[in-house]
Protein backbone atom coordinates (compact mmCIF):
# COMPACT_ATOMS: atom_id res chain seq x y z
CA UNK A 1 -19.33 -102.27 27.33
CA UNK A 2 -17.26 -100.54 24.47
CA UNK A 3 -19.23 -97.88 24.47
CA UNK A 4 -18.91 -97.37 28.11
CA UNK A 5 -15.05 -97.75 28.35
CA UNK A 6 -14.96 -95.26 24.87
CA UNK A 7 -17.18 -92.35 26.87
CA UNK A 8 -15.29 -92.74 30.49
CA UNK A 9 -11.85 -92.34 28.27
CA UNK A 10 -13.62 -89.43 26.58
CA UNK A 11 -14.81 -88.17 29.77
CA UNK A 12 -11.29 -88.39 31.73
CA UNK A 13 -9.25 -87.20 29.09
CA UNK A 14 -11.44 -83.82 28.63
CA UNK A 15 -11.64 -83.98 32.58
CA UNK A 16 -7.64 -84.01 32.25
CA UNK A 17 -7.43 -81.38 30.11
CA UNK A 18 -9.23 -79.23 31.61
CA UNK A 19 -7.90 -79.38 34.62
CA UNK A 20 -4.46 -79.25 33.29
CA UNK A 21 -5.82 -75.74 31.75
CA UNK A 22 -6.75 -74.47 34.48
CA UNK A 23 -2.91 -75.28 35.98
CA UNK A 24 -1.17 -74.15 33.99
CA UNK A 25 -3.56 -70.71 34.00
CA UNK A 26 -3.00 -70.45 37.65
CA UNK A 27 -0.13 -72.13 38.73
CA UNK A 28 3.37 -70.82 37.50
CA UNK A 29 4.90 -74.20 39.48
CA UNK A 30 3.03 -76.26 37.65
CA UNK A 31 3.51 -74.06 34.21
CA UNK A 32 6.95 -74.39 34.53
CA UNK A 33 7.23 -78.09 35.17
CA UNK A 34 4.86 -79.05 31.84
CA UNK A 35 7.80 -76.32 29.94
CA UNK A 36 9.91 -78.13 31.44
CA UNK A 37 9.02 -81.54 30.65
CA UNK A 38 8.30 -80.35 26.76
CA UNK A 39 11.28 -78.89 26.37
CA UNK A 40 13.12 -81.26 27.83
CA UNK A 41 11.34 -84.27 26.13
CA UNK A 42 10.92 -82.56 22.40
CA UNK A 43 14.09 -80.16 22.40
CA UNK A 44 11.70 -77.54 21.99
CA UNK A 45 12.87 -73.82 23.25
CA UNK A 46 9.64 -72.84 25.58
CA UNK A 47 8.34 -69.33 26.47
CA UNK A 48 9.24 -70.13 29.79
CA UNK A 49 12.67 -71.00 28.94
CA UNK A 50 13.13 -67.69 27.25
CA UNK A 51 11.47 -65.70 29.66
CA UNK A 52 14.06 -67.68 32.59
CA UNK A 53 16.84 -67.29 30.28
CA UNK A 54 16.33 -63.41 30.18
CA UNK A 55 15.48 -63.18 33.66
CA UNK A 56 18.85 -64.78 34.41
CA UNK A 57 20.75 -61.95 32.08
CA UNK A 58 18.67 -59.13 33.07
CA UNK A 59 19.93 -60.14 36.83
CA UNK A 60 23.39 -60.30 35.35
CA UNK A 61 22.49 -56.81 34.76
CA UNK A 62 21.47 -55.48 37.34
CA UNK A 63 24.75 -57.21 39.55
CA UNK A 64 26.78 -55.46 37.73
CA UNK A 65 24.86 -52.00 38.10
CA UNK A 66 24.45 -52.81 41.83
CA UNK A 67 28.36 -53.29 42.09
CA UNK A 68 29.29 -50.60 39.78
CA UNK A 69 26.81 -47.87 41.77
CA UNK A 70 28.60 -49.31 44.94
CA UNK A 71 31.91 -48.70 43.60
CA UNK A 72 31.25 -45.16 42.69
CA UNK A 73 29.01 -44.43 45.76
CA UNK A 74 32.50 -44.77 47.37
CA UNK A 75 34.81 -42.76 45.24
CA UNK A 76 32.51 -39.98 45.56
CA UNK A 77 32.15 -40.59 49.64
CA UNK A 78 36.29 -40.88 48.92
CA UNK A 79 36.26 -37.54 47.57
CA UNK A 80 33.88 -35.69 49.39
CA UNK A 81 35.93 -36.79 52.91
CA UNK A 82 39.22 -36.19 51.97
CA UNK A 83 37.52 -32.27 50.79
CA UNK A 84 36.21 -31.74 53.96
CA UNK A 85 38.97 -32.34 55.54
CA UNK A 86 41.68 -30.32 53.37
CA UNK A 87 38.93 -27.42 53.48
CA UNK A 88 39.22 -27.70 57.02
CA UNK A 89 42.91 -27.60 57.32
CA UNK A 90 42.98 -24.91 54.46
CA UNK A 91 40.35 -22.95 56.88
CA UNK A 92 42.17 -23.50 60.06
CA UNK A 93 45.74 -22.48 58.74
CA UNK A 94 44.43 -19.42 57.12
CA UNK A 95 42.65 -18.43 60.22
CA UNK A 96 45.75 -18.90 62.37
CA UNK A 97 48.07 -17.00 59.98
CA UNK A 98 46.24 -13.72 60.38
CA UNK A 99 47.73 -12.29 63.34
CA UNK A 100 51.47 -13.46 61.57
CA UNK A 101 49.85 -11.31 58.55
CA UNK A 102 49.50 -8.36 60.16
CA UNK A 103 53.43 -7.73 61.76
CA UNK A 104 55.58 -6.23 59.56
CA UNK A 105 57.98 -7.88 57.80
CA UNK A 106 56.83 -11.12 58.69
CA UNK A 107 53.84 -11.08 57.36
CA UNK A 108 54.59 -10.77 53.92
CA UNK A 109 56.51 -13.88 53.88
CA UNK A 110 53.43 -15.77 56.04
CA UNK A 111 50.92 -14.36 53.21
CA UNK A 112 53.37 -15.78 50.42
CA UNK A 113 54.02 -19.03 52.22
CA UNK A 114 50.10 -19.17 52.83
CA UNK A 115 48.76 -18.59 49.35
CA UNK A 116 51.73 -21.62 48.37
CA UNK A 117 49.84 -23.68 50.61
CA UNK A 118 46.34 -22.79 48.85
CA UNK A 119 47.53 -23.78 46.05
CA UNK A 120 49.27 -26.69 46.71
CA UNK A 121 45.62 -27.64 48.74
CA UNK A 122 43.79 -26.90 45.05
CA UNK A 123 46.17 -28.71 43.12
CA UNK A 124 45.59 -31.54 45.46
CA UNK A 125 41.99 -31.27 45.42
CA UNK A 126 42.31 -31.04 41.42
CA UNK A 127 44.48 -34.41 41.16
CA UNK A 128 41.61 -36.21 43.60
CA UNK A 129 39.07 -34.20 41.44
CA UNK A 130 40.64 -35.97 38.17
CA UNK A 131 41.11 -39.41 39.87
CA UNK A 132 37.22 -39.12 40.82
CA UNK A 133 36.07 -38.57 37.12
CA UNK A 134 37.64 -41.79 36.02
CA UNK A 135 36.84 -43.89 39.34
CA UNK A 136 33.31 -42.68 37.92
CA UNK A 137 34.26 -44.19 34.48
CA UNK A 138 33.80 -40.51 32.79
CA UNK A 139 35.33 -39.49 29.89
CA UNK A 140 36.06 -35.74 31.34
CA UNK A 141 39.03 -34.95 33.07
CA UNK A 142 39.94 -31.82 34.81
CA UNK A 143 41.86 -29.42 32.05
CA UNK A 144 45.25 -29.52 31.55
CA UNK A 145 45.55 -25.45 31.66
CA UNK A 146 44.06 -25.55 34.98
CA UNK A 147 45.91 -28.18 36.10
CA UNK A 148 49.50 -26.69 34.87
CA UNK A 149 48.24 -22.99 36.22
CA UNK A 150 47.73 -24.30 40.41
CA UNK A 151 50.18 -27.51 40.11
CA UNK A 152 52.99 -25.41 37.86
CA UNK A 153 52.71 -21.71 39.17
CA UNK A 154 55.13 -19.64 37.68
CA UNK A 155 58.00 -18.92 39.87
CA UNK A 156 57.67 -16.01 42.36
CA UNK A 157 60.23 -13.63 40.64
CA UNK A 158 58.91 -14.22 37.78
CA UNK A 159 55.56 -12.64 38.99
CA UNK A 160 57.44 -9.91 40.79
CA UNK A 161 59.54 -8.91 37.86
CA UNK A 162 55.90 -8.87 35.76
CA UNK A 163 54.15 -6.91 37.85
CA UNK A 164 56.91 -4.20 38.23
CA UNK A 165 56.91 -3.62 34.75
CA UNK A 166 53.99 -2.37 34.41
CA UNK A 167 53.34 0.99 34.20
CA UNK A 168 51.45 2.92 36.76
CA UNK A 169 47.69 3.98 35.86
């Protein structure tokens, strides 16, 4: 009778094992609930445990990409409206000052008070330009010559007074 209890122990624990083998082959449920246990029961840090625990910080991660690419996605869709629509207006006023161009007189000071427009448009477009590169967290910014040339134009004597100076060619 010994003998027979000793072999049907035998026989049900390899039975167990095996089966639990084959579980925790198969099934990542049931893998995770024997890590569990073990690590829970003998303080032991599982491969399961690390493999969750960098699961959880690569999702971190990527959260933080996700929100980051969404914030930029709209600084450039920002930018990229607010351009159409000064190129537009830039367009459309510089379409409708030609005839003004063309009588005399007049049409100098529409061509002088155009181009100021321009470049108050381009200065604009350079500030949003600037305000862009760091929304996008980028070390560049627009130059400081170009910047001072189209936001701090010399004044218009100035250039008049220049170019009169010159001698003719």
């Amino acid at each position: 009778m010994l003998r027979w209890i000793q072999r049907t122990t035998v026989l049900l624990t390899l039975l167990t094992l095996l089966g639990s083998n084959i579980l925790l082959l198969t099934s990542s449920a049931f893998n995770a609930a024997v890590s569990t246990a073990l690590a829970t029961t003998l303080g032991v840090r599982t491969a399961s445990a690390a493999l969750s625990s960098k699961l959880a910080g690569s999702e971190r991660q990527l959260r933080a990409l996700k929100s980051t690419q969404i914030r930029r996605s709209s600084a450039v869709r920002g930018f990229g409206k607010n351009l159409t629509a000064r190129t537009k207006r830039v367009a459309a006023r510089g379409i409708a000052a030609i005839p003004a161009e063309s009588l005399p007189f007049i049409g100098a000071a529409v061509v002088v008070s155009s181009m100021v427009y321009e470049l108050y448009e381009a200065c604009e477009t350079l500030r949003e330009l600037d305000t862009l590169y760091s929304d996008l967290g980028l070390s560049e910014s627009v130059s400081e010559d170009a910047m001072s040339s189209l936001c701090n134009p010399p004044p218009l004597d100035e250039l008049f007074t220049h170019s009169s100076s010159q001698p003719d060619v």
